[in-house]
N, C-alpha and C. Protein backbone atom coordinates (compact mmCIF):
# COMPACT_ATOMS: atom_id res chain seq x y z
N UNK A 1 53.18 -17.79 -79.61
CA UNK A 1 52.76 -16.61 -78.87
C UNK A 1 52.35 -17.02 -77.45
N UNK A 2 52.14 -15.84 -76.47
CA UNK A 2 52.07 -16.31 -75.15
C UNK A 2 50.43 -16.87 -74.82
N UNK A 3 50.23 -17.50 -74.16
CA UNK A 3 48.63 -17.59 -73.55
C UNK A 3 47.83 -16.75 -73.33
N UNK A 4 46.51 -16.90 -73.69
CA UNK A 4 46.30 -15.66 -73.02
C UNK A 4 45.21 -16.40 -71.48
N UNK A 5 45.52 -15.32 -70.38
CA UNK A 5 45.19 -15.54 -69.44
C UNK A 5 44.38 -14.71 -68.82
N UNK A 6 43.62 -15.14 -68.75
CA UNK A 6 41.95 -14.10 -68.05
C UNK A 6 41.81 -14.55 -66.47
N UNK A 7 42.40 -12.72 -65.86
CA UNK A 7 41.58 -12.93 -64.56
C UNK A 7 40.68 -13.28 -64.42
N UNK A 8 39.61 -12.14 -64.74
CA UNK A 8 37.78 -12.29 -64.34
C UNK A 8 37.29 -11.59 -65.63
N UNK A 9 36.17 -11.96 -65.35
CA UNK A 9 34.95 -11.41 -66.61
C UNK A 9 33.68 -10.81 -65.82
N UNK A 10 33.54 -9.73 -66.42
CA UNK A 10 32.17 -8.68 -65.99
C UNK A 10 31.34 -8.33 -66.43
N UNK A 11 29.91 -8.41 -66.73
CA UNK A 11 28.94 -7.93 -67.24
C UNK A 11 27.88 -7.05 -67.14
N UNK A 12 27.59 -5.84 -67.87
CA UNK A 12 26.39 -4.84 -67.25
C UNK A 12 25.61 -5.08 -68.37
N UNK A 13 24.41 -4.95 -67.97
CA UNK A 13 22.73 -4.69 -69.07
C UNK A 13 22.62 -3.18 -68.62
N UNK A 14 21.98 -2.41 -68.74
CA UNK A 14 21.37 -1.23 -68.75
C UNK A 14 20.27 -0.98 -69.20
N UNK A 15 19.21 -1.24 -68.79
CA UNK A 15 17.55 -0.82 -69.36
C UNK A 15 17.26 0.52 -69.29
N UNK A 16 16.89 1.30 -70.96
CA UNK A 16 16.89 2.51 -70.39
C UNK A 16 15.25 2.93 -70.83
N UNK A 17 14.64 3.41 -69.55
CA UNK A 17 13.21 3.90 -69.62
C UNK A 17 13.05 5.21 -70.24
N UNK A 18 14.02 5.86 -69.79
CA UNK A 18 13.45 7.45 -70.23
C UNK A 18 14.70 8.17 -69.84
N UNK A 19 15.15 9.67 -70.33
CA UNK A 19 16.25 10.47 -70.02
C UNK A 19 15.29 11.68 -69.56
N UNK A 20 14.38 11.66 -68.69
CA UNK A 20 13.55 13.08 -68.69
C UNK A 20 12.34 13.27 -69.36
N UNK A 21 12.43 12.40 -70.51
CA UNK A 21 10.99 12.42 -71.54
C UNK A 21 10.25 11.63 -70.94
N UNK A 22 9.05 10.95 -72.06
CA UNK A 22 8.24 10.17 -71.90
C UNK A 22 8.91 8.66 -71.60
N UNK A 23 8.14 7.76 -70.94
CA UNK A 23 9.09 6.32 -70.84
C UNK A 23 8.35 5.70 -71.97
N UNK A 24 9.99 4.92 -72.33
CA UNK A 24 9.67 4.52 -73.97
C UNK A 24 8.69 2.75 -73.15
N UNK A 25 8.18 2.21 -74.32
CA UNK A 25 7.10 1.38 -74.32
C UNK A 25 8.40 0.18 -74.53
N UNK A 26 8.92 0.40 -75.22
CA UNK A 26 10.18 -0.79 -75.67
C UNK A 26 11.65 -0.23 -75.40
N UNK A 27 11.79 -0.01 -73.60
CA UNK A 27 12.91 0.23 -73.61
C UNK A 27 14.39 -0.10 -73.76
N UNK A 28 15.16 0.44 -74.33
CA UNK A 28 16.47 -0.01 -75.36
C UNK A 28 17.17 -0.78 -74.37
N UNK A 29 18.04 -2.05 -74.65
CA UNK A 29 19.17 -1.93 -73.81
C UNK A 29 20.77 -1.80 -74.34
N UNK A 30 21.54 -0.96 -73.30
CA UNK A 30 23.02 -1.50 -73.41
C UNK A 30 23.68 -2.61 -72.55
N UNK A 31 24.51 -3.29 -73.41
CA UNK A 31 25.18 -4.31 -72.72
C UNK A 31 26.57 -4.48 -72.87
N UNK A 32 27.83 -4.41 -71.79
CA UNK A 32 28.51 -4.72 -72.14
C UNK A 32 29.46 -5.81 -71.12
N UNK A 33 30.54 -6.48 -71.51
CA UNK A 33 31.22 -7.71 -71.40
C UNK A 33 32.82 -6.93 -71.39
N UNK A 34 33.36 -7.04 -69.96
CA UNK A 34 34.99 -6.96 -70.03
C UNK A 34 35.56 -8.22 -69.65
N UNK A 35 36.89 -8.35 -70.51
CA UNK A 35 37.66 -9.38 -69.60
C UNK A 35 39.02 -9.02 -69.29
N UNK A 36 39.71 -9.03 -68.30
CA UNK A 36 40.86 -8.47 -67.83
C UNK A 36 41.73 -9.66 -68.23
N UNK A 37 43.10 -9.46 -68.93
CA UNK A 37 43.81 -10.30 -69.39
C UNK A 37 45.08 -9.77 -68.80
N UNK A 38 45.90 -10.89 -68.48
CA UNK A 38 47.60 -10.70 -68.44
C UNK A 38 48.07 -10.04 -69.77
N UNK A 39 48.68 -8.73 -69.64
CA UNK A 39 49.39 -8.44 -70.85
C UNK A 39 50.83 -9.12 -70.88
N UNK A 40 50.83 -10.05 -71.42
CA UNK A 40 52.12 -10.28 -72.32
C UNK A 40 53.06 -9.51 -72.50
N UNK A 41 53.13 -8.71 -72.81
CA UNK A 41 53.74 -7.65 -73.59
C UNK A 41 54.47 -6.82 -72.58
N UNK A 42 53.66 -6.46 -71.55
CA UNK A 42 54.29 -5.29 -70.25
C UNK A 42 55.73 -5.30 -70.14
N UNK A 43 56.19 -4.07 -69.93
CA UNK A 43 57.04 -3.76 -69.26
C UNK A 43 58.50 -3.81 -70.66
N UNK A 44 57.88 -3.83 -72.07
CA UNK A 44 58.99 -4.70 -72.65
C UNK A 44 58.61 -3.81 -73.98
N UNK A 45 59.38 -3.64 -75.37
CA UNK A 45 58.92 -3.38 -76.41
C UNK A 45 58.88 -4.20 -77.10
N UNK A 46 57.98 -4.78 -78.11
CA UNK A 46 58.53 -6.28 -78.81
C UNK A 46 57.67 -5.35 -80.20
N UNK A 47 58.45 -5.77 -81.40
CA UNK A 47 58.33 -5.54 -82.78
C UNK A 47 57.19 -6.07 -83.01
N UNK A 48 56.60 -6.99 -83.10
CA UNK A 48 55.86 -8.30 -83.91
C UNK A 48 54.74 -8.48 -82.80
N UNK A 49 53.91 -7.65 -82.52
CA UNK A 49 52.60 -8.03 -82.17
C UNK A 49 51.01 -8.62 -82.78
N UNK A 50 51.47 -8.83 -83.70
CA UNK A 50 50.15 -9.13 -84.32
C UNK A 50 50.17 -10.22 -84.56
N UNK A 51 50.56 -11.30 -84.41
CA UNK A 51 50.09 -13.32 -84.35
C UNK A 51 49.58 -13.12 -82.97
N UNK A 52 49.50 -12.74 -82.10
CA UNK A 52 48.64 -12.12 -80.93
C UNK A 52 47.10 -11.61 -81.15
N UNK A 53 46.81 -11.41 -82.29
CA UNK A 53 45.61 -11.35 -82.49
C UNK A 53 44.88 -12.46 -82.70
N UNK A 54 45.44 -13.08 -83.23
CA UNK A 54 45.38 -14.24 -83.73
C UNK A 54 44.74 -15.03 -81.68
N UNK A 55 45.53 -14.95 -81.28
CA UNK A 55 45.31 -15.96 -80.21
C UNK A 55 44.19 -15.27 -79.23
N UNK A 56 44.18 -13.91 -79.26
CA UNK A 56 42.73 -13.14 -79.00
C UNK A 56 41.30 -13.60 -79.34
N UNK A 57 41.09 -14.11 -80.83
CA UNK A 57 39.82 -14.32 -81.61
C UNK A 57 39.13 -15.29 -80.70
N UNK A 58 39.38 -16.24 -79.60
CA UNK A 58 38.22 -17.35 -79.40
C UNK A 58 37.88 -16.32 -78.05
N UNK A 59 38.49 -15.35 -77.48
CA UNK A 59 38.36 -14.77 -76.17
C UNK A 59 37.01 -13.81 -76.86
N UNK A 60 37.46 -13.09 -78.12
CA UNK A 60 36.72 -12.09 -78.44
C UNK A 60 34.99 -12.96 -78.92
N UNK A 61 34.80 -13.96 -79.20
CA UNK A 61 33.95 -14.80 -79.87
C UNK A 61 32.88 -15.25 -78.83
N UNK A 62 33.89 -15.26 -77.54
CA UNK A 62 33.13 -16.23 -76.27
C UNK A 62 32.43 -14.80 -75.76
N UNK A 63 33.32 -13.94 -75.84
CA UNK A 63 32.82 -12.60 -74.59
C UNK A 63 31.36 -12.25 -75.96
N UNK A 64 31.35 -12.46 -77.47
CA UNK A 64 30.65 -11.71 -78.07
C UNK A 64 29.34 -12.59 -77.92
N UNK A 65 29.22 -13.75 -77.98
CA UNK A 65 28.28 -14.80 -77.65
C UNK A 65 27.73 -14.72 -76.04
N UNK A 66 28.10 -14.55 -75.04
CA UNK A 66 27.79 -14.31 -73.74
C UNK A 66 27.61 -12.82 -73.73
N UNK A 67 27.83 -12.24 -74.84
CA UNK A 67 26.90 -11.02 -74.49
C UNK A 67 25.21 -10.66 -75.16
N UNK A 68 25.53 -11.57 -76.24
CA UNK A 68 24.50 -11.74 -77.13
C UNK A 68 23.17 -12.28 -76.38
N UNK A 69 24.03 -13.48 -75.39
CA UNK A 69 22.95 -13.88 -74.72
C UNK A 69 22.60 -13.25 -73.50
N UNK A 70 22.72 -12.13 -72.84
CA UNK A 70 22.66 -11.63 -71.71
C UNK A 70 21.28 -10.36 -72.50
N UNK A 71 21.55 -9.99 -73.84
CA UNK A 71 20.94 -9.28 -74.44
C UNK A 71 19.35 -9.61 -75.19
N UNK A 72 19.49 -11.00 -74.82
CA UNK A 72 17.67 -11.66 -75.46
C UNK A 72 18.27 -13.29 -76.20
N UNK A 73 19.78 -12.89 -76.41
CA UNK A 73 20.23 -14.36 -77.65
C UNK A 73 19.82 -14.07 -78.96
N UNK A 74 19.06 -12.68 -79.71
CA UNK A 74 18.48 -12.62 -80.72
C UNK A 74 19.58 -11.38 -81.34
N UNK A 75 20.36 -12.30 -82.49
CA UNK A 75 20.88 -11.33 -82.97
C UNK A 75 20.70 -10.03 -83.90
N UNK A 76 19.53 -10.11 -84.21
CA UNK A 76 18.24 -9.66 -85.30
C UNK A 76 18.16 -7.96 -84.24
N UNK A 77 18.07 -8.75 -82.59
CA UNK A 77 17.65 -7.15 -81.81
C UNK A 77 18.99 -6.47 -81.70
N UNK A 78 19.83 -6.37 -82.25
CA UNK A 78 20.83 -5.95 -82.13
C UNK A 78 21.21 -5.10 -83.20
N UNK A 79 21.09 -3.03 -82.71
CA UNK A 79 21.18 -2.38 -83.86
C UNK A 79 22.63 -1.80 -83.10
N UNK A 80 23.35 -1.88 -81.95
CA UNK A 80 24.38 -0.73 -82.27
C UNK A 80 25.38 -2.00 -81.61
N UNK A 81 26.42 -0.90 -81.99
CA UNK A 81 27.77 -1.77 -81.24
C UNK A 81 29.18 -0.81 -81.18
N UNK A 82 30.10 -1.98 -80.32
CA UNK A 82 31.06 -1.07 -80.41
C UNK A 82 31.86 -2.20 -79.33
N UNK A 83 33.20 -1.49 -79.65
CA UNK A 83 34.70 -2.05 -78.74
C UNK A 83 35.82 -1.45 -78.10
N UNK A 84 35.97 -1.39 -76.78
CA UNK A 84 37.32 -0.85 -76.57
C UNK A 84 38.20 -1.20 -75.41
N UNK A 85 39.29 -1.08 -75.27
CA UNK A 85 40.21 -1.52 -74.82
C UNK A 85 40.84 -0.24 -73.56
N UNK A 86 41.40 -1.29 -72.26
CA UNK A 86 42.08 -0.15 -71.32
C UNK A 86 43.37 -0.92 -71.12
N UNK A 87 44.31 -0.24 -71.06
CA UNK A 87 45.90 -0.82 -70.91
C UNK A 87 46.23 -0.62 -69.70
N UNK A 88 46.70 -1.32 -68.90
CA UNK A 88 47.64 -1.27 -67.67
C UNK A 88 48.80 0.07 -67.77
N UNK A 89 49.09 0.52 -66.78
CA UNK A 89 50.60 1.64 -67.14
C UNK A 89 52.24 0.60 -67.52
N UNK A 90 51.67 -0.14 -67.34
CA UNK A 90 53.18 -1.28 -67.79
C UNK A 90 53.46 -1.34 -69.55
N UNK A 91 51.92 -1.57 -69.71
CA UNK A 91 51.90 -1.22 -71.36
C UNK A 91 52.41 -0.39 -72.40
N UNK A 92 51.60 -0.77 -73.85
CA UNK A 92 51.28 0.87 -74.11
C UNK A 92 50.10 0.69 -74.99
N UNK A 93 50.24 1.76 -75.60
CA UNK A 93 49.09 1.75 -76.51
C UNK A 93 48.82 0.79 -77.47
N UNK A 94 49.40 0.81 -78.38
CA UNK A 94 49.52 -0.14 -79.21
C UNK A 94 49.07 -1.19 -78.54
N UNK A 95 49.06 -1.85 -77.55
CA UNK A 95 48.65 -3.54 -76.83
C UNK A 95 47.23 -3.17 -77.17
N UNK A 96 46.44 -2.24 -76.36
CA UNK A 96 45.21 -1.79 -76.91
C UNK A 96 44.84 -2.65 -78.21
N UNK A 97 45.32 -1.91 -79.08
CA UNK A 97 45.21 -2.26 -80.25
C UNK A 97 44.81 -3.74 -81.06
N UNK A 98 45.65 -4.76 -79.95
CA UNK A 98 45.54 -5.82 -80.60
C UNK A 98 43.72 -6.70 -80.27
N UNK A 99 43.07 -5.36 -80.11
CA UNK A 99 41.72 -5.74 -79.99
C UNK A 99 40.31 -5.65 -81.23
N UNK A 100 41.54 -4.87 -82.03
CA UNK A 100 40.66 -4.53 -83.43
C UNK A 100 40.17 -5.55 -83.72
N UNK A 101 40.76 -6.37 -84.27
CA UNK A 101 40.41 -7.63 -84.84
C UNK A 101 39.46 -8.71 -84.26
N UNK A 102 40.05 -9.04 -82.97
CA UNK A 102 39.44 -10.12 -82.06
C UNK A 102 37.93 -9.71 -81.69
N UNK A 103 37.70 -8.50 -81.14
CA UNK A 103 36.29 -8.20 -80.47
C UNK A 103 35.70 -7.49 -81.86
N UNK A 104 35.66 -6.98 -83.23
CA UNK A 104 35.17 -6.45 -84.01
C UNK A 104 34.19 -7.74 -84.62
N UNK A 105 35.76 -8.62 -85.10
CA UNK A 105 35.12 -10.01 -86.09
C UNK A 105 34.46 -10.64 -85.01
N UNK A 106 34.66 -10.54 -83.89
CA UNK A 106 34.09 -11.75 -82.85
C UNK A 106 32.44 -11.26 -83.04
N UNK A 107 32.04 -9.79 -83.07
CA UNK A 107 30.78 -9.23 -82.80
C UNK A 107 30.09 -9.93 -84.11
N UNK A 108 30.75 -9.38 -85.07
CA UNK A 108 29.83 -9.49 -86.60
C UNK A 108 29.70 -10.93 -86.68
N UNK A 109 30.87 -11.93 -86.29
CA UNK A 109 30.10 -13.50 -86.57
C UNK A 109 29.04 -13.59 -85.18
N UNK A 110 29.00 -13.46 -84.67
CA UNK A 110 27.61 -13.30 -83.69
C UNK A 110 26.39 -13.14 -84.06
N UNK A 111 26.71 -11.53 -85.15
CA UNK A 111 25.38 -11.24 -84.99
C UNK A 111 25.47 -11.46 -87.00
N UNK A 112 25.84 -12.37 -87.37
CA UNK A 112 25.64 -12.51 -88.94
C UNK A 112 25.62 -11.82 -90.20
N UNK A 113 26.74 -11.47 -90.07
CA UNK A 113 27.24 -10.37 -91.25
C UNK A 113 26.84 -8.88 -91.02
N UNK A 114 27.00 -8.16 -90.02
CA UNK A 114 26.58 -6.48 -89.98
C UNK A 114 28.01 -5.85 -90.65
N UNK A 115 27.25 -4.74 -90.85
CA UNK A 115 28.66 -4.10 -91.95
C UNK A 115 28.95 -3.11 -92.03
N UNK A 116 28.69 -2.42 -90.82
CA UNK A 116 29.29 -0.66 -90.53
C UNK A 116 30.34 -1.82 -89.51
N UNK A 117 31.83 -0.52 -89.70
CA UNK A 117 32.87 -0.45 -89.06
C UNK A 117 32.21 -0.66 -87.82
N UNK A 118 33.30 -1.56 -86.42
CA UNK A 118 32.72 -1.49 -84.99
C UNK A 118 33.73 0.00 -84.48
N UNK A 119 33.08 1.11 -84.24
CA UNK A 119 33.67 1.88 -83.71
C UNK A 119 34.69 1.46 -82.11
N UNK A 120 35.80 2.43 -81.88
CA UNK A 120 36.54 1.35 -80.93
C UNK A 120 37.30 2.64 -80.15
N UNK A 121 37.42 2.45 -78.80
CA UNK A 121 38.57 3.32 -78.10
C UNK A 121 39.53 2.92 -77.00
N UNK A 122 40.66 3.19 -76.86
CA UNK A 122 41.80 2.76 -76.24
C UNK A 122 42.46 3.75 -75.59
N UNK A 123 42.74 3.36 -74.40
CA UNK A 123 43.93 4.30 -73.61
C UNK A 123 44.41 3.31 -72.47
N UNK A 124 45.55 4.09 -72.55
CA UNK A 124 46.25 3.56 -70.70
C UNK A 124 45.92 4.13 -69.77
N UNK A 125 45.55 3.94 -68.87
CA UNK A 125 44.85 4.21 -67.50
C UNK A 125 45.51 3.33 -66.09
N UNK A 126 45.49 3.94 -65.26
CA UNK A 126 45.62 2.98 -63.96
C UNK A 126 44.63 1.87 -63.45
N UNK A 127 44.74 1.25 -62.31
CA UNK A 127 43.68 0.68 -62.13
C UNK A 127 42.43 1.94 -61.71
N UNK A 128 40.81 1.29 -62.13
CA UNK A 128 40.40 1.94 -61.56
C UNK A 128 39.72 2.57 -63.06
N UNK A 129 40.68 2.95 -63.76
CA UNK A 129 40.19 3.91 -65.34
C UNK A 129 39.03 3.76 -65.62
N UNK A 130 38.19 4.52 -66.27
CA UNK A 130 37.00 4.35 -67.09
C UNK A 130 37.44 4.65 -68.54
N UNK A 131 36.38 4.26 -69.10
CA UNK A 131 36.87 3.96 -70.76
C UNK A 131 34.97 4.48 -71.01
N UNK A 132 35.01 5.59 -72.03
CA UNK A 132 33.69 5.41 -73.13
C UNK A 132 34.15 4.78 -74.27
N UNK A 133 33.02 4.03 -74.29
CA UNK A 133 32.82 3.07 -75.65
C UNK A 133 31.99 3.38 -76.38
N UNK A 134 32.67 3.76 -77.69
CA UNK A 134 31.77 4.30 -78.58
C UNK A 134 30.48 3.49 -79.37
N UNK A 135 29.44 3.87 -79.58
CA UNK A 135 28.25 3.04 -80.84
C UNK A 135 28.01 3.29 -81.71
N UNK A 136 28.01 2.61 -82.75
CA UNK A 136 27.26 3.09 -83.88
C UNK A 136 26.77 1.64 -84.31
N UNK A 137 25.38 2.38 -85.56
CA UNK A 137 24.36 1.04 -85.78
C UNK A 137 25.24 0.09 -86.82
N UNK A 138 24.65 -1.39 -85.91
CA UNK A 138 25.66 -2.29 -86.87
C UNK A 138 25.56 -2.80 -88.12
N UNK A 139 24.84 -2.06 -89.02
CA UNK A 139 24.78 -2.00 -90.60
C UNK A 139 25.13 -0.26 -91.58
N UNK A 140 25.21 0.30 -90.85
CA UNK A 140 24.95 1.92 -91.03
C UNK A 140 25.46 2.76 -90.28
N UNK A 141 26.91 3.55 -90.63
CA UNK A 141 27.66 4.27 -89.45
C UNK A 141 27.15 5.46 -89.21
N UNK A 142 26.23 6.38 -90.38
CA UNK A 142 25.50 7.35 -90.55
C UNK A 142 24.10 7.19 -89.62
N UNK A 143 23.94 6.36 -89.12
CA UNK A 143 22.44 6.55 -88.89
C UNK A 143 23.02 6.73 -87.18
N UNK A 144 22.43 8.81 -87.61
CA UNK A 144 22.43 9.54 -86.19
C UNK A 144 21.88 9.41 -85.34
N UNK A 145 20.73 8.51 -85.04
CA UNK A 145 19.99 7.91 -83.29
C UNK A 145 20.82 6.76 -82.86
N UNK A 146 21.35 6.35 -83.30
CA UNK A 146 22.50 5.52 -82.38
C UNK A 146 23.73 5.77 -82.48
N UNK A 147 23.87 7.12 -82.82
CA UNK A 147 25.39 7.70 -81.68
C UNK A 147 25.20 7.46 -80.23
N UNK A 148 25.87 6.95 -80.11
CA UNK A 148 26.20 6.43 -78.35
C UNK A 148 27.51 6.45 -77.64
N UNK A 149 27.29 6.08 -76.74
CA UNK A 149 28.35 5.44 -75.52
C UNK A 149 28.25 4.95 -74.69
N UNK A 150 28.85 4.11 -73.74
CA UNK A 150 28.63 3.17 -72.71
C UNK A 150 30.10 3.67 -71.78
N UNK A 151 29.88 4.17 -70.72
CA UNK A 151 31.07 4.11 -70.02
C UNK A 151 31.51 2.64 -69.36
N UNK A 152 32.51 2.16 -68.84
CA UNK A 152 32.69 0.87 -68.60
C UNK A 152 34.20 0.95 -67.79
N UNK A 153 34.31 0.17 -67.09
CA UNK A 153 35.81 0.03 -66.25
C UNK A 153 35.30 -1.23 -64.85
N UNK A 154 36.61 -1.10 -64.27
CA UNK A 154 36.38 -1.92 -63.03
C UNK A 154 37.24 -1.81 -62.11
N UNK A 155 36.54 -1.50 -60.61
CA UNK A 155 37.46 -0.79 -59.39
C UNK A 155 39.09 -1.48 -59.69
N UNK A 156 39.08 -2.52 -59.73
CA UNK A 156 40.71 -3.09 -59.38
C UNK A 156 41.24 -3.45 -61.01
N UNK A 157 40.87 -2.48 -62.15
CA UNK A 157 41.81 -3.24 -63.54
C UNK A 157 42.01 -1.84 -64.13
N UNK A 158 42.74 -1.96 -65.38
CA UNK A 158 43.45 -3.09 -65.87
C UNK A 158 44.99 -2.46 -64.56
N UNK A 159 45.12 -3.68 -63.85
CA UNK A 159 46.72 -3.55 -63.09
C UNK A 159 47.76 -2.90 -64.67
N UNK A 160 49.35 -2.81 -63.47
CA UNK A 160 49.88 -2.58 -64.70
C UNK A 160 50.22 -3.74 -65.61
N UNK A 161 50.11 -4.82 -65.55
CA UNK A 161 50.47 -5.48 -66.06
C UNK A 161 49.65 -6.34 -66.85
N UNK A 162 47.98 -5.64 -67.12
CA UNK A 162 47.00 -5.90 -67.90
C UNK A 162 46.27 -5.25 -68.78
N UNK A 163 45.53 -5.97 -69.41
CA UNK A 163 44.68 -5.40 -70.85
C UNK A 163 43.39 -5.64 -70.40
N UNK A 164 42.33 -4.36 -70.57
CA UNK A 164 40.50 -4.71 -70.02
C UNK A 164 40.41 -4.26 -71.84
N UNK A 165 39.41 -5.52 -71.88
CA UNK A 165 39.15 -5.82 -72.93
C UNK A 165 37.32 -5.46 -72.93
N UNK A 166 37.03 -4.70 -73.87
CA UNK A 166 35.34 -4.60 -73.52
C UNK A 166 34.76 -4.74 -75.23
N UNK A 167 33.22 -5.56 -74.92
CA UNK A 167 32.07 -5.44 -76.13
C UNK A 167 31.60 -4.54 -75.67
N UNK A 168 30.74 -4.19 -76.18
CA UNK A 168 29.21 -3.49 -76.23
C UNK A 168 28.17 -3.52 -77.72
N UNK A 169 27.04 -3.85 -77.16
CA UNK A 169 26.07 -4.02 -78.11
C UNK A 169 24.64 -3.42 -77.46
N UNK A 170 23.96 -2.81 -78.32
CA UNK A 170 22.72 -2.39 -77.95
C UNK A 170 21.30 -2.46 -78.75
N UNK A 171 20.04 -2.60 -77.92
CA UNK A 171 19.42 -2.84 -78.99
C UNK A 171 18.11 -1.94 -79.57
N UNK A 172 19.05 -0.65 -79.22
CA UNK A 172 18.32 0.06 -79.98
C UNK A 172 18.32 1.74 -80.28
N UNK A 173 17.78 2.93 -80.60
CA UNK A 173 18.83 4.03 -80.62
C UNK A 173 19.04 4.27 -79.56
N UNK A 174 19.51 5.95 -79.17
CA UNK A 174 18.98 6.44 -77.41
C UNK A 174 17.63 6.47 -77.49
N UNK A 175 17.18 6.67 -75.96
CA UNK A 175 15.81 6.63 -76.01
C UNK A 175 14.33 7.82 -76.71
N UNK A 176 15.97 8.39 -76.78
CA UNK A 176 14.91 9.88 -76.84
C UNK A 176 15.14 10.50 -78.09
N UNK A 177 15.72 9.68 -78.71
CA UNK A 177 16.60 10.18 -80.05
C UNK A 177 15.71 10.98 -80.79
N UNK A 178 16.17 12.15 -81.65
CA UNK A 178 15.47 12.95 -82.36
C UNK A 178 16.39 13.92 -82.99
N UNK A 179 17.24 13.93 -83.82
CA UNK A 179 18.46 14.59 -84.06
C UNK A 179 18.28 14.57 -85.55
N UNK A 180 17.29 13.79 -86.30
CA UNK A 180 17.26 13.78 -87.72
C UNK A 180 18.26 12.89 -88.45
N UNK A 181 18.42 13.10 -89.69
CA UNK A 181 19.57 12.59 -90.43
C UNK A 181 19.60 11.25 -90.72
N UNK A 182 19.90 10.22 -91.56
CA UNK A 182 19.90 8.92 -91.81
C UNK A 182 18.92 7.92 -90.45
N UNK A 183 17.67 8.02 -91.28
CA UNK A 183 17.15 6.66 -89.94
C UNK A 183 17.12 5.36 -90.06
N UNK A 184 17.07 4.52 -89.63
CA UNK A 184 18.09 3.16 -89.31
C UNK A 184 16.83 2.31 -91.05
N UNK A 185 15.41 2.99 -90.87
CA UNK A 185 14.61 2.34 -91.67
C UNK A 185 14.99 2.56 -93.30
N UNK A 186 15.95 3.58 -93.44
CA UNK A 186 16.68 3.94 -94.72
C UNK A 186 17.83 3.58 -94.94
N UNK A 187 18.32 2.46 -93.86
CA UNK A 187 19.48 2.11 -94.36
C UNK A 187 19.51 1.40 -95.97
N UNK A 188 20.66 1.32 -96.49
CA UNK A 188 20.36 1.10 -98.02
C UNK A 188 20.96 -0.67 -97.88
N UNK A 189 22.38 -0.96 -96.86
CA UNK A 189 23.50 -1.86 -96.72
C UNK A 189 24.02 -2.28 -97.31
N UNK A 190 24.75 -1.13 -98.44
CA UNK A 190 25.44 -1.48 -99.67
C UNK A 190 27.21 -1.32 -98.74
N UNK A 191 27.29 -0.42 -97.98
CA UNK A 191 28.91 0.01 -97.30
C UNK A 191 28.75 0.04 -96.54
N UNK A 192 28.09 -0.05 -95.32
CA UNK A 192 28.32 -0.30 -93.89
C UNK A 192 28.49 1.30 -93.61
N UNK A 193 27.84 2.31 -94.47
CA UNK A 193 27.91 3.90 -93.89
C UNK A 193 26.62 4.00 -93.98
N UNK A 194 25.92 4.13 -94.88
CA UNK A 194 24.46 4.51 -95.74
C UNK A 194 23.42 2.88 -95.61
């Protein structure tokens, strides 16, 4: 399979004090990690994309570890997460795709076995695109204070002839959360829903 080749790598924290309410005492953060890669693939249809994932996993491992540490290094503070992908117009969708694997497993060996699904979103965009990235808590897909999102992009990517590759992890619900329904202290962690 081809190399993979990384322009640049980008990182945001987000400390969030308050949305209008009271400022929280332990305010949450989001964090996330892109890396803009040469797509391989552009401009071409090829059958057999998936040993390509395969060569993704140490990219997805490094970006999940350098985000971990931008976030405290404590994988314990880490209740939400999430992954997604922006395609160059050379692409297509499917290239997206070959991010399931790499940035999902890369998160959970990070943070030591969590077991709700990493929610994930993909599109083609020009340079320039923004992408929301979805959250949910990383033991419990039900637990409604960490429905989230992180918007994320970068002025000059993905070109057409690239893949923006993004984590996100957070450590903790929204700030203001109050919506009811499964709270993170009832998780049971028998399925990674409940």
């Amino acid at each position: 399979m081809p190399d993979v080749v990384v322009r640049k790598i980008a990182t945001v924290v987000e400390e969030i004090f308050h949305e209008g309410g009271p400022v929280s005492a332990n305010p949450p953060k989001r964090g996330a990690i892109m890396a803009v890669i040469k797509n391989p693939f552009a401009g071409k249809y090829v059958e057999d994309l998936q040993p390509f994932m395969e060569d993704l996993k140490p990219l997805g491992l490094m970006m999940a570890q350098r985000l971990l540490g931008l976030l405290g290094g404590d994988p314990a503070a880490i209740e939400g997460y999430g992954k997604g992908s922006l395609v160059g117009s050379a692409g297509e969708l499917e290239h997206g795709a070959l991010w399931h694997a790499p940035g999902g497993y890369g998160m959970r060996e990070v943070l030591g076995g969590a077991k709700a699904i990493v929610p994930s979103a993909k599109k083609v965009g020009g340079v320039g695109a923004r992408l929301d990235v979805p959250v949910t808590h990383v033991n419990a897909a039900y637990v409604r204070s960490h429905f989230d999102s992180m918007e994320v992009g970068m002025n000059d990517s993905p070109r057409a002839d690239e893949l923006l590759f993004v984590l996100v992890m957070t450590t903790g619900a929204r700030v203001h959360a109050r919506m009811g329904g499964l709270e993170a202290s009832q998780i049971k962690g028998e399925d990674g829903l409940r």
